[in-house]
Protein backbone atom coordinates (compact mmCIF):
# COMPACT_ATOMS: atom_id res chain seq x y z
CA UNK A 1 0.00 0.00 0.00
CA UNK A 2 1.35 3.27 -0.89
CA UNK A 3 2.43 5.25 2.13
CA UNK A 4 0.46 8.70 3.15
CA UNK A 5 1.87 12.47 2.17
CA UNK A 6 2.12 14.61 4.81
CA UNK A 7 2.60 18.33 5.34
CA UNK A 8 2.42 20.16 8.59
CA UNK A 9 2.36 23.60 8.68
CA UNK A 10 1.88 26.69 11.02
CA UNK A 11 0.83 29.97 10.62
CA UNK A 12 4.16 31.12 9.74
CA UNK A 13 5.70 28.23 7.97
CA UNK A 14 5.87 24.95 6.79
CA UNK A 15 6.93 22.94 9.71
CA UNK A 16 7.38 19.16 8.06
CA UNK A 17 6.56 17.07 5.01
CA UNK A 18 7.60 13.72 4.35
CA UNK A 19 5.89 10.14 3.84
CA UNK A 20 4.45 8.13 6.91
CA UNK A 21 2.97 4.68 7.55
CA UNK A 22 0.19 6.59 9.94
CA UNK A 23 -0.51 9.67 11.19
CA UNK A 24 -2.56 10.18 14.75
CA UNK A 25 -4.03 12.89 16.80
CA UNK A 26 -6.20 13.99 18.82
CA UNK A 27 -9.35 15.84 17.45
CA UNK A 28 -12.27 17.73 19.45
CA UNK A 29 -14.10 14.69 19.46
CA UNK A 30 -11.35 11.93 20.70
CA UNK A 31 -8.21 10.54 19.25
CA UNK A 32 -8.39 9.77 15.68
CA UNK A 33 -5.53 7.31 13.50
CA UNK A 34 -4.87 7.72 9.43
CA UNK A 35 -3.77 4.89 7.69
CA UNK A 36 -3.50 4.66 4.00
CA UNK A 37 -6.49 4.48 1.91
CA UNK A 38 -8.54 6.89 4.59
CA UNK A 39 -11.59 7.93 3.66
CA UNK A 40 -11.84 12.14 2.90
CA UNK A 41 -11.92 13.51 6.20
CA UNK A 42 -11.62 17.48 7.84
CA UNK A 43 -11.45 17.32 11.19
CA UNK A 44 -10.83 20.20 14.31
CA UNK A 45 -8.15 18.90 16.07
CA UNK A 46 -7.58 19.74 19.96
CA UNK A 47 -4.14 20.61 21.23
CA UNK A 48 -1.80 18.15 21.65
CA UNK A 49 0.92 15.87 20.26
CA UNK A 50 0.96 14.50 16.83
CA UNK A 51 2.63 11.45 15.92
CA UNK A 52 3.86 10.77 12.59
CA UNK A 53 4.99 7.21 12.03
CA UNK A 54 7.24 8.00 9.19
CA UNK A 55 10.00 5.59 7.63
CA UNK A 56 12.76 6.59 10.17
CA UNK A 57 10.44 6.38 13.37
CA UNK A 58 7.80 7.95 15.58
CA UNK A 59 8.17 11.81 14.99
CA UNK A 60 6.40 14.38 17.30
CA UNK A 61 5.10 18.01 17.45
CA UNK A 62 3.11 19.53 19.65
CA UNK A 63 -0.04 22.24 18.63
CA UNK A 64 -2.57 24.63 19.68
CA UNK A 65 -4.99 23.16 17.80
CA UNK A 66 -6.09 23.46 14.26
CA UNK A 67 -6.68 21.44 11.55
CA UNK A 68 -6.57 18.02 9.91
CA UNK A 69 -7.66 16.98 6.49
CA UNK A 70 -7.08 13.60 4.43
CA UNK A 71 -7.82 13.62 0.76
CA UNK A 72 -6.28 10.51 -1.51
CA UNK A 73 -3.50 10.08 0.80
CA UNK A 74 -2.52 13.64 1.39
CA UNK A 75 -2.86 14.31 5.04
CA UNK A 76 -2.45 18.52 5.46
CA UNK A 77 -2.24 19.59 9.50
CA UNK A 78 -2.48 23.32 10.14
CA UNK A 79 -2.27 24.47 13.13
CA UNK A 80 -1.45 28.26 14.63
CA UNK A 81 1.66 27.10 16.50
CA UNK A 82 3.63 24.00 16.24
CA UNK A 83 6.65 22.96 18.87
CA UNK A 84 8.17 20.89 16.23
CA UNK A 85 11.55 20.71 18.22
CA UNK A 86 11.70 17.43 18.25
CA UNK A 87 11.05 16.18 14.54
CA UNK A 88 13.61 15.63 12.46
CA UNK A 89 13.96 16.76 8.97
């Protein structure tokens, strides 16, 4: 299965993008998980960690809030602020 696109962006910037196995979070209404093959999805997510299971390990960034949609494999989080000091690049 082909592996999910994934940007992560701030207000400011564009914080992260790479390819990842799964992407979870936690959204207004509970914790949510993305796997490939997800159906279209916009969700209001509640602040938190991130975790991006990406091909070189778990990566983490922490947010305000924001956004989180998933359209054919493309999974876009927006968020105002991001601590994305410990993802790697």
């Amino acid at each position: 299965m082909a592996p999910l696109n994934v940007d992560l962006v701030a207000a400011d910037r564009a914080v992260w993008s790479g390819e990842a196995t799964m992407v979870s979070a936690r959204s207004i209404d509970g914790d949510m998980g993305i796997l490939p093959g997800h159906e279209p999805t916009l969700v209001v997510l509640d602040k938190g960690e991130v975790r991006i299971h990406g091909v070189d390990g778990l990566q983490t960034a922490t947010i305000d809030g924001g956004f989180l949609s998933v359209d054919s494999d493309q999974v876009t989080i927006v968020s105002e602020l991001v601590d994305a000091s410990s993802l790697s690049s």
